[in-house]
PDB file of N, CA and C in Angstrom:
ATOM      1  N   UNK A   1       4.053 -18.974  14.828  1.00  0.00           N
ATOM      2  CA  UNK A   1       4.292 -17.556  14.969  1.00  0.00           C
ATOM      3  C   UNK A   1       5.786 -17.288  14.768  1.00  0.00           C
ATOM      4  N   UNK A   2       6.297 -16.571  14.110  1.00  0.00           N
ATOM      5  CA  UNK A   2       7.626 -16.174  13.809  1.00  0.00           C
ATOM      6  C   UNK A   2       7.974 -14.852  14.419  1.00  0.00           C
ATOM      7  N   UNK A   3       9.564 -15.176  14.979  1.00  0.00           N
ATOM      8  CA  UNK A   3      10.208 -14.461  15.774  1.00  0.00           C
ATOM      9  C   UNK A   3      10.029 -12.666  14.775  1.00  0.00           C
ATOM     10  N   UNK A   4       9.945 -11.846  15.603  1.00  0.00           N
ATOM     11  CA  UNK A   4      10.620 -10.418  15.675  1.00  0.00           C
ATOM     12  C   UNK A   4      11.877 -10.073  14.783  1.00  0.00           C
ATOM     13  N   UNK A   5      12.421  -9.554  13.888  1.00  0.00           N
ATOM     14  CA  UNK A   5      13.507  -9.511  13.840  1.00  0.00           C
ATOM     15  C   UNK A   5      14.148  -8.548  14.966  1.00  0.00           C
ATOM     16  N   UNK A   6      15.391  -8.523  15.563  1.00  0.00           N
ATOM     17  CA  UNK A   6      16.260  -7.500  16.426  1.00  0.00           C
ATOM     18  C   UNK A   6      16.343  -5.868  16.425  1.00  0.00           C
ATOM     19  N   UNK A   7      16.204  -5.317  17.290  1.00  0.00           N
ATOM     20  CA  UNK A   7      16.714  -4.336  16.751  1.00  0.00           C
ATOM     21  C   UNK A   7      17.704  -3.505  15.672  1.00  0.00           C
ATOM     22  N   UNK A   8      19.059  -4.895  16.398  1.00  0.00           N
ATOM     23  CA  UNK A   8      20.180  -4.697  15.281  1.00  0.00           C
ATOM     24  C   UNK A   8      20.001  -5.555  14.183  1.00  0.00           C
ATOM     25  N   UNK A   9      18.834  -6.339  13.746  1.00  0.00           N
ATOM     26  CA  UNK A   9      18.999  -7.000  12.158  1.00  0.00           C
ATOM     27  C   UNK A   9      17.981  -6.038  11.685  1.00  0.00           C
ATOM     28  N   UNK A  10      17.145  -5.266  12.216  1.00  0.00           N
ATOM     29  CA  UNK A  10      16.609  -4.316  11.629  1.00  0.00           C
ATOM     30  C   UNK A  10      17.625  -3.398  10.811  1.00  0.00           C
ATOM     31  N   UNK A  11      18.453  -3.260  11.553  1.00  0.00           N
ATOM     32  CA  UNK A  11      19.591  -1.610  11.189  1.00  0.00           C
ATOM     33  C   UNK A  11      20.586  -2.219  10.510  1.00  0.00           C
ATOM     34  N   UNK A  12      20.743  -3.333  10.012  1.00  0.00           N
ATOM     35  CA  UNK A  12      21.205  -4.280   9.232  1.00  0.00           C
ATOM     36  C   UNK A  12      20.181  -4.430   8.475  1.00  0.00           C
ATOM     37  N   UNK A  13      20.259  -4.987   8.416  1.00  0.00           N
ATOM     38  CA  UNK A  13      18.219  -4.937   6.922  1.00  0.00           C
ATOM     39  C   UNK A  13      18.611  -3.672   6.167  1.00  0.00           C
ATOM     40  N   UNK A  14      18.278  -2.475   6.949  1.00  0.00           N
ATOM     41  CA  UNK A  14      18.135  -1.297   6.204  1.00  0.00           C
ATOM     42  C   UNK A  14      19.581  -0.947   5.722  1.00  0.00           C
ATOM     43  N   UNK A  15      20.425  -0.995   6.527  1.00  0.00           N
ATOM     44  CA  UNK A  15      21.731  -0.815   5.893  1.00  0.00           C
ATOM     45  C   UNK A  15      22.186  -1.371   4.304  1.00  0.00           C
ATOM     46  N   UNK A  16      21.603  -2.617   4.599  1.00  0.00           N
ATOM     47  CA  UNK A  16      21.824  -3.761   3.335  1.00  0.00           C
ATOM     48  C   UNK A  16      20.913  -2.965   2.100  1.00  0.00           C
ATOM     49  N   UNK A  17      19.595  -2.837   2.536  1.00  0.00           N
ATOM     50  CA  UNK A  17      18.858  -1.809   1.211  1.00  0.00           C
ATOM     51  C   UNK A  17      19.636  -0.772   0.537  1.00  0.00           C
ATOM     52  N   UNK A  18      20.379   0.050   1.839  1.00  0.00           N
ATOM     53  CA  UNK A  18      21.104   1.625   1.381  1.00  0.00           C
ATOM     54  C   UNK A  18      22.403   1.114   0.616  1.00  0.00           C
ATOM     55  N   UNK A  19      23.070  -0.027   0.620  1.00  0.00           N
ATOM     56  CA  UNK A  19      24.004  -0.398   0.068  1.00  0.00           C
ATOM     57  C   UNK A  19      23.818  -0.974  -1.561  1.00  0.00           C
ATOM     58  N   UNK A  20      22.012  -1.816  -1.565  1.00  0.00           N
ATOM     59  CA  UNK A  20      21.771  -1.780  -2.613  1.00  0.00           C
ATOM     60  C   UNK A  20      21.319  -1.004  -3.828  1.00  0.00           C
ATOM     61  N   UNK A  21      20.667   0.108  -2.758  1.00  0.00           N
ATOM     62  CA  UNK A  21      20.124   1.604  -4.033  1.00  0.00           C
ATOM     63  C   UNK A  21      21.154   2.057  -3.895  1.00  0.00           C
ATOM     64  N   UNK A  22      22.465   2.582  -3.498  1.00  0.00           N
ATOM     65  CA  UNK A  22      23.708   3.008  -4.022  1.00  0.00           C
ATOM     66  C   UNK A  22      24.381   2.345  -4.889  1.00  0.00           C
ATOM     67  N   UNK A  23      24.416   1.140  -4.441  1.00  0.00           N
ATOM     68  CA  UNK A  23      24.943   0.463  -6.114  1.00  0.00           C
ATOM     69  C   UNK A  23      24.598   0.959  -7.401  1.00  0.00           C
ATOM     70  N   UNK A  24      22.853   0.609  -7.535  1.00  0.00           N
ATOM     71  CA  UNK A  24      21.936   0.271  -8.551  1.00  0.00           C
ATOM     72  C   UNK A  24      22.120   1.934  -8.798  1.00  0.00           C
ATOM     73  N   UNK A  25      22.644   3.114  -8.012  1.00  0.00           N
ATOM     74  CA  UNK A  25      22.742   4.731  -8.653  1.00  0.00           C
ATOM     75  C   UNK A  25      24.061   4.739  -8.884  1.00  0.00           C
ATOM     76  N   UNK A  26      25.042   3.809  -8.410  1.00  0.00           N
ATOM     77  CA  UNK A  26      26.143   4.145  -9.208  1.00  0.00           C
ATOM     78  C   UNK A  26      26.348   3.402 -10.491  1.00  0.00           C
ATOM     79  N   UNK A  27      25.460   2.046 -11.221  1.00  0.00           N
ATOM     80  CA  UNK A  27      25.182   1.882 -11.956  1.00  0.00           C
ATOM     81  C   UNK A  27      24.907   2.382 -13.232  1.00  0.00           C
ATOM     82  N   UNK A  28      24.017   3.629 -12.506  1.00  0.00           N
ATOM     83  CA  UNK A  28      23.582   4.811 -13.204  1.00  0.00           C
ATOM     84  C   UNK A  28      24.333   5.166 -14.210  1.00  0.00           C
ATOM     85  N   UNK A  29      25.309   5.642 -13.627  1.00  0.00           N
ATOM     86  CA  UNK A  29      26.786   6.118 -14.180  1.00  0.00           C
ATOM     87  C   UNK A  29      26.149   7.750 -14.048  1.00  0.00           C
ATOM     88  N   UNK A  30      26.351   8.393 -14.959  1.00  0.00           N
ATOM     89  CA  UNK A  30      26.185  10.065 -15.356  1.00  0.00           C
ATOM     90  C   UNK A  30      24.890  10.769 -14.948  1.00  0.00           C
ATOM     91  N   UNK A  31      23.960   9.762 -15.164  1.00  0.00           N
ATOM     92  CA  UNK A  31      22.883  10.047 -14.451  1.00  0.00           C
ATOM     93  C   UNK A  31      22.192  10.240 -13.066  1.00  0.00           C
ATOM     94  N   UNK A  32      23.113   9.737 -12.369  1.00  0.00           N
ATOM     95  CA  UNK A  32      23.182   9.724 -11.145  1.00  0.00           C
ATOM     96  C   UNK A  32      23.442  11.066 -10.131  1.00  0.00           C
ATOM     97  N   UNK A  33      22.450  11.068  -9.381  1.00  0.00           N
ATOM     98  CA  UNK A  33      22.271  12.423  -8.816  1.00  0.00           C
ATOM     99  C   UNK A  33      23.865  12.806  -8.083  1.00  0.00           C
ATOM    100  N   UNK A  34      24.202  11.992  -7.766  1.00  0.00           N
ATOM    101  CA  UNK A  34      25.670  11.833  -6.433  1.00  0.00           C
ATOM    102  C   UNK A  34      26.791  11.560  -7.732  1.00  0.00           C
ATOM    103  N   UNK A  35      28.159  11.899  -7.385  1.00  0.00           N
ATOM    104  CA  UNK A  35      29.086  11.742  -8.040  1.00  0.00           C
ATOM    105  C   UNK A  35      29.761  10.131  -7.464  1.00  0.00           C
ATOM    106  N   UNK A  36      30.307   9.789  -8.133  1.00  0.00           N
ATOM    107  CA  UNK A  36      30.862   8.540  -8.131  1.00  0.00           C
ATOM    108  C   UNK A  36      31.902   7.841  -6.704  1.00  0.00           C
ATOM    109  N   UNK A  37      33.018   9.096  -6.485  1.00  0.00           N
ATOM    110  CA  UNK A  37      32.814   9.137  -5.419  1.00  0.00           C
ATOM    111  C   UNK A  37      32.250   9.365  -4.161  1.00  0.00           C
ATOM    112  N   UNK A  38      31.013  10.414  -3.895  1.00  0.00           N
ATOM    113  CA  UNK A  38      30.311  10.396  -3.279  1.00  0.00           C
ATOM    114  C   UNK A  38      29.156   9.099  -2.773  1.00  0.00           C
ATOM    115  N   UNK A  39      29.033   8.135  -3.894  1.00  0.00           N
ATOM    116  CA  UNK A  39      28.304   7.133  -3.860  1.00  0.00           C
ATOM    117  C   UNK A  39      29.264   6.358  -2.872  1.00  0.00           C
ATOM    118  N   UNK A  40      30.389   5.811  -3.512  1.00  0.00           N
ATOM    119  CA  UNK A  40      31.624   4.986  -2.821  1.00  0.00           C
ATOM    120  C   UNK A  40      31.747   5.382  -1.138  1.00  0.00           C
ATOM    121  N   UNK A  41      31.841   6.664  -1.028  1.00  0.00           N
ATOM    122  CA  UNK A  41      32.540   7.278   0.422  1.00  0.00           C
ATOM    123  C   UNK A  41      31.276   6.558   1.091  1.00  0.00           C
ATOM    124  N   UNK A  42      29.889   6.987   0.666  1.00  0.00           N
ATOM    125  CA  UNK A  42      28.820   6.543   1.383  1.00  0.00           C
ATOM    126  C   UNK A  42      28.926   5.337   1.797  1.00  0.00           C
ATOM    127  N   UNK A  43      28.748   4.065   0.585  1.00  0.00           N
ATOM    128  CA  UNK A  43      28.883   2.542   0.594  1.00  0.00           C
ATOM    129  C   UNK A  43      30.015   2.017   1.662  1.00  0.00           C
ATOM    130  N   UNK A  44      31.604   3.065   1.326  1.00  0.00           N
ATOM    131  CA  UNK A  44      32.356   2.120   2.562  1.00  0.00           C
ATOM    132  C   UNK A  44      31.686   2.857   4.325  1.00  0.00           C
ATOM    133  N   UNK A  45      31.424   3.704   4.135  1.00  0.00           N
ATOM    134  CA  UNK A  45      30.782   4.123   5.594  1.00  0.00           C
ATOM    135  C   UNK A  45      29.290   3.335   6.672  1.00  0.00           C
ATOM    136  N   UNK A  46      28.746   3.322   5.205  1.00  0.00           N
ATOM    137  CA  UNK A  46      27.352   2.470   5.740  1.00  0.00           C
ATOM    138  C   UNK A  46      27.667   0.688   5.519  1.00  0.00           C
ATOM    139  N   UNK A  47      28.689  -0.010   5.080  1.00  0.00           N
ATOM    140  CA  UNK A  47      29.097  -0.928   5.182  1.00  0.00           C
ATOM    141  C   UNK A  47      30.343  -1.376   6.512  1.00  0.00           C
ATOM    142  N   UNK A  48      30.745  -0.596   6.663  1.00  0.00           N
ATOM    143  CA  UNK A  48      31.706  -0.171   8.316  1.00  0.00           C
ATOM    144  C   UNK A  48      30.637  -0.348   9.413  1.00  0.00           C
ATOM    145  N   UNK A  49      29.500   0.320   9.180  1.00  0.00           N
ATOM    146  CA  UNK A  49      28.573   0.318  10.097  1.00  0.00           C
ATOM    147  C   UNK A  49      27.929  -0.940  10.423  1.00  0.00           C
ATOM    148  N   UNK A  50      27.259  -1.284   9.184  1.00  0.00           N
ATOM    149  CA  UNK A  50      26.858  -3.319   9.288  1.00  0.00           C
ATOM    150  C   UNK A  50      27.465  -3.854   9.822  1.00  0.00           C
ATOM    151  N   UNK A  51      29.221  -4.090   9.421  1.00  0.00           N
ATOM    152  CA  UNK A  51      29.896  -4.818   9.660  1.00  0.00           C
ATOM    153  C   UNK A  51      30.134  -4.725  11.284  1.00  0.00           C
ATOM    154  N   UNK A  52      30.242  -3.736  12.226  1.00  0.00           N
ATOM    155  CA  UNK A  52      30.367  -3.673  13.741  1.00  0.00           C
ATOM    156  C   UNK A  52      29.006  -3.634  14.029  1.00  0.00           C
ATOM    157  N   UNK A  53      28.121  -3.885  13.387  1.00  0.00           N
ATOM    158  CA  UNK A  53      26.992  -4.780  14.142  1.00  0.00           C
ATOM    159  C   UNK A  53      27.130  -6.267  14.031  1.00  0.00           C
ATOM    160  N   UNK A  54      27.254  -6.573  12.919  1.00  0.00           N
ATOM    161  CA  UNK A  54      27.310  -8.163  13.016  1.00  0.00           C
ATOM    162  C   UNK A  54      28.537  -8.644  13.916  1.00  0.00           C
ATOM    163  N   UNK A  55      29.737  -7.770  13.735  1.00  0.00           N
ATOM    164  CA  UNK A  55      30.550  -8.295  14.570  1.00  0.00           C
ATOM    165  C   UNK A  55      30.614  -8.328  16.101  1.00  0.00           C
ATOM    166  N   UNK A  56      29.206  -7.339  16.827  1.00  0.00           N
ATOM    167  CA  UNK A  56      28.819  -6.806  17.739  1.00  0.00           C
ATOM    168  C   UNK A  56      30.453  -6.120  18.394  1.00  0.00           C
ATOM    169  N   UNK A  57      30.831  -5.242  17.657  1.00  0.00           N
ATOM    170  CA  UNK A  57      31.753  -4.188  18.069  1.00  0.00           C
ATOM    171  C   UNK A  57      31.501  -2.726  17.709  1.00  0.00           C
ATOM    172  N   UNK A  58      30.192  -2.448  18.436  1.00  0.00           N
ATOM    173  CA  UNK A  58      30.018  -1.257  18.102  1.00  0.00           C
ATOM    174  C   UNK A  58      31.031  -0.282  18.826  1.00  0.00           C
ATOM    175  N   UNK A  59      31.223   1.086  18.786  1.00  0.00           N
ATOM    176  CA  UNK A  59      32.433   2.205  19.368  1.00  0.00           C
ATOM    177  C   UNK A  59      31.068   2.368  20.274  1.00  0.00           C
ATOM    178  N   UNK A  60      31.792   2.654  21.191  1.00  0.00           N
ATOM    179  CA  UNK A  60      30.520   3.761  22.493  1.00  0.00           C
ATOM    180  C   UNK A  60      29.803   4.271  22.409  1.00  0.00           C
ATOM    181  N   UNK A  61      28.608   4.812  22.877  1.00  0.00           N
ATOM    182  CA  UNK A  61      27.883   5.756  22.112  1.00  0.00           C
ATOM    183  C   UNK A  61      28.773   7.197  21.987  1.00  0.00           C
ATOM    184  N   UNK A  62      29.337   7.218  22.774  1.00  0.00           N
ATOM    185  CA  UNK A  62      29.620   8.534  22.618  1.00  0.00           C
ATOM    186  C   UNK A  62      31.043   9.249  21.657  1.00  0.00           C
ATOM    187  N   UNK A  63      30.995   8.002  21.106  1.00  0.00           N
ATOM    188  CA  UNK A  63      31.716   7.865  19.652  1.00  0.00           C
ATOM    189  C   UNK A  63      31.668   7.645  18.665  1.00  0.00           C
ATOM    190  N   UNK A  64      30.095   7.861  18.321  1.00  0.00           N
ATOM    191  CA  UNK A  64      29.227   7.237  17.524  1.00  0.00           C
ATOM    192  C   UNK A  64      28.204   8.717  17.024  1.00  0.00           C
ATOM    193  N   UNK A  65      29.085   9.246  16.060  1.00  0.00           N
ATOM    194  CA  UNK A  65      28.971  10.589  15.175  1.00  0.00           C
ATOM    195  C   UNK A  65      27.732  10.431  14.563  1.00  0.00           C
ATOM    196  N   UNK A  66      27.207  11.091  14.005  1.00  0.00           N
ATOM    197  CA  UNK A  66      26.158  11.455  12.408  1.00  0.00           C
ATOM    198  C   UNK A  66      26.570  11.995  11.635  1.00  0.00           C
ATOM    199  N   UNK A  67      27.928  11.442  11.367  1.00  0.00           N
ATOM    200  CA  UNK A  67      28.712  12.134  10.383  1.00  0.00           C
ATOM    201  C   UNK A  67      28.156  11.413   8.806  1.00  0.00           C
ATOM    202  N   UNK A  68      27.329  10.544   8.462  1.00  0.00           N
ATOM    203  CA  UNK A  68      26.243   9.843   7.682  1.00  0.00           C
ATOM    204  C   UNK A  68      25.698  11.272   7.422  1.00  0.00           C
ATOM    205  N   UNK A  69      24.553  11.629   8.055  1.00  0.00           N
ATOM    206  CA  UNK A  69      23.618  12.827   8.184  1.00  0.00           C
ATOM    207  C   UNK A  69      23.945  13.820   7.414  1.00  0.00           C
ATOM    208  N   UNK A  70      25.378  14.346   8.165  1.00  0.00           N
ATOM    209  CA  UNK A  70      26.152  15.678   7.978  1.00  0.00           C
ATOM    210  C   UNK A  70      26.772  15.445   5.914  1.00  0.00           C
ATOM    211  N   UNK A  71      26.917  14.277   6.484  1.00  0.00           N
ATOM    212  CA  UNK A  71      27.159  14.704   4.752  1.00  0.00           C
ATOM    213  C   UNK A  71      26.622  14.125   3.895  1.00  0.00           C
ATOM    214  N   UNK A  72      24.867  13.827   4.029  1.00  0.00           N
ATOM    215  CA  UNK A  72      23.998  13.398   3.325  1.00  0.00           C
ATOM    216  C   UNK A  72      23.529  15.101   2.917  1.00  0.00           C
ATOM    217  N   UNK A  73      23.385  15.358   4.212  1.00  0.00           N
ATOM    218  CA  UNK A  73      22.375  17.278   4.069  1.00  0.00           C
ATOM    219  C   UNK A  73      23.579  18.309   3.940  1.00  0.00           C
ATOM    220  N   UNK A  74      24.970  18.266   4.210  1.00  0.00           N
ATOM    221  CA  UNK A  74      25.780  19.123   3.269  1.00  0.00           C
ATOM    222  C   UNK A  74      26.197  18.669   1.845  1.00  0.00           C
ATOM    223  N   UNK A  75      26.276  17.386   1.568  1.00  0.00           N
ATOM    224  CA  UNK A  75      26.849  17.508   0.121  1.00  0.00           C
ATOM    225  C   UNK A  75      25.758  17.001  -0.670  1.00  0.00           C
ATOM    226  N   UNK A  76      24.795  16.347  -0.735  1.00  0.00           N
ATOM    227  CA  UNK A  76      23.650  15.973  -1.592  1.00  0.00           C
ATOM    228  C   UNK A  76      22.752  16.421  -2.198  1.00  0.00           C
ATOM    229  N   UNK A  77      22.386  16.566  -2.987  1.00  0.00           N
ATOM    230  CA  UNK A  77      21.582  17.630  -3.920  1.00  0.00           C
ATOM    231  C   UNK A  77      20.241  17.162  -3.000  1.00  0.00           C
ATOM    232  N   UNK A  78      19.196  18.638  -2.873  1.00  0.00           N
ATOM    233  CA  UNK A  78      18.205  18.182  -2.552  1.00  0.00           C
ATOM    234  C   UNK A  78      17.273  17.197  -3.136  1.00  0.00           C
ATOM    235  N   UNK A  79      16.354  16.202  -2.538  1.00  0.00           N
ATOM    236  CA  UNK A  79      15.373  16.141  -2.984  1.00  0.00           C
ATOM    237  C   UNK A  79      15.576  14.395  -3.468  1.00  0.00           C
ATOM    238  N   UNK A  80      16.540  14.092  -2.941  1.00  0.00           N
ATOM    239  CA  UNK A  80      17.202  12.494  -3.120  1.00  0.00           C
ATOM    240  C   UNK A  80      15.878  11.563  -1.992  1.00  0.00           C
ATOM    241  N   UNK A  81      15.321  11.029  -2.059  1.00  0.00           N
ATOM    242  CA  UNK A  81      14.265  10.113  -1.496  1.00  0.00           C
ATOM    243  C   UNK A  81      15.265   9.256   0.056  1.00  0.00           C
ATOM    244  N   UNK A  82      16.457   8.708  -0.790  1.00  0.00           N
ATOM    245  CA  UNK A  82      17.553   7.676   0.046  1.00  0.00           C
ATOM    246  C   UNK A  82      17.964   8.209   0.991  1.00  0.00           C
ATOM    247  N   UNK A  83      18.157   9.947   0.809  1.00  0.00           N
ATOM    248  CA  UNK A  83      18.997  10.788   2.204  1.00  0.00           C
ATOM    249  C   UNK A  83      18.651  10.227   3.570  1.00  0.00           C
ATOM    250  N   UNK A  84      16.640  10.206   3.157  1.00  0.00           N
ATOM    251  CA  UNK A  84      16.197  10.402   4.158  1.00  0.00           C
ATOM    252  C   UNK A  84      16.005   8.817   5.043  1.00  0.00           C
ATOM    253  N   UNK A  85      16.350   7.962   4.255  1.00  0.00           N
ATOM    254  CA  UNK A  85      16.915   6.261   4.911  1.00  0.00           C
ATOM    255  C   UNK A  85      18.075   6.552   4.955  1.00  0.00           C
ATOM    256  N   UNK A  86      19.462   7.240   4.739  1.00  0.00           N
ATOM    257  CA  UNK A  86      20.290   7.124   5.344  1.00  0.00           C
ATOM    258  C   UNK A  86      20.416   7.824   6.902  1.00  0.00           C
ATOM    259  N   UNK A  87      19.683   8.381   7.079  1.00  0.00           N
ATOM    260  CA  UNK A  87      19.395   9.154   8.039  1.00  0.00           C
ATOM    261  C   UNK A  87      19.208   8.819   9.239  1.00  0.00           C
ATOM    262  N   UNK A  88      18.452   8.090   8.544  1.00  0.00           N
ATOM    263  CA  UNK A  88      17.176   7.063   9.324  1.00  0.00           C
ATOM    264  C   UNK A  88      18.028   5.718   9.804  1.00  0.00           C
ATOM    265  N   UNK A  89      18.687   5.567   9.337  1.00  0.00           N
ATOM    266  CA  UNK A  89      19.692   4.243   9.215  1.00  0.00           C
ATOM    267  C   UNK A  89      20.790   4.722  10.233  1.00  0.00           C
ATOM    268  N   UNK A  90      21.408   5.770  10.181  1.00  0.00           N
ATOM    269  CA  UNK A  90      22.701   6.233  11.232  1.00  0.00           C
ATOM    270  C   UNK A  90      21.747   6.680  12.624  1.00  0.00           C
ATOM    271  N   UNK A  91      20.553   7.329  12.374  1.00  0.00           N
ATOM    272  CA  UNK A  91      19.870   7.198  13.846  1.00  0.00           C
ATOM    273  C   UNK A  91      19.765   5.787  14.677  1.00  0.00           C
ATOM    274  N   UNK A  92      19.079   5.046  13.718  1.00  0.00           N
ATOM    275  CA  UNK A  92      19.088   3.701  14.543  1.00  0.00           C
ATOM    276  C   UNK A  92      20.717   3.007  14.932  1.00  0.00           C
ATOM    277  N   UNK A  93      21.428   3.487  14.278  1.00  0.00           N
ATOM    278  CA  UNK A  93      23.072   2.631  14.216  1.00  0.00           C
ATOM    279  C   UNK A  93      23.167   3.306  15.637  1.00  0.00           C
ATOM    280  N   UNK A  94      22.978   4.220  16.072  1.00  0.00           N
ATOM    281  CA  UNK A  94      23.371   5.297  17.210  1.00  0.00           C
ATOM    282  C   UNK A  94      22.791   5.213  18.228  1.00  0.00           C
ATOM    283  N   UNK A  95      21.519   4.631  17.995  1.00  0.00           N
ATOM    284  CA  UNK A  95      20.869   4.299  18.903  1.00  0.00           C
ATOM    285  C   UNK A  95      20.716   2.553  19.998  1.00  0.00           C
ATOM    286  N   UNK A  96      21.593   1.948  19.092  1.00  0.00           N
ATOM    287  CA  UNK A  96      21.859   0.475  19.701  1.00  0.00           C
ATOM    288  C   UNK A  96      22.269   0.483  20.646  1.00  0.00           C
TER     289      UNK A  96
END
């Protein structure tokens, strides 16, 4: 029988996905729904986030924004599939 993964290698798992479909859309190049920097700002934010899990240095909760969220649903064109795993991804980060 094999172990569970963690809560936090879960939110790591998914983090690691959101880092790989941002790549593979900034790949894109022109086609890409998000502008180039918008892809980047995302990648170093949701990679900040992994990284103080693995390092288990998360900030407090109560320093621990959805500022992910806020500028998935203010700057992102509707109708992006990923918003809604990044979303999903800064809830669970927030919730550790």
């Amino acid at each position: 029988m094999s172990a569970q993964p963690s809560k936090s290698q879960r939110v790591i798992e998914l983090g690691e996905t959101l880092l790989s479909n941002l790549r593979e859309m900034e790949g894109v190049g022109l086609a890409a729904p998000l502008s180039s920097s918008q892809i980047q700002n995302m990648q170093r934010m949701i990679q900040e986030r992994v990284d103080s899990i693995t390092r288990a240095q998360l900030p407090p909760r109560n320093m621990r924004f959805n500022y992910l969220t806020r500028e998935t649903i203010d700057s992102w064109p509707l109708g992006i599939p990923l918003a809604t795993l990044v979303c999903e991804f800064e809830e669970r980060y927030n919730n550790l």
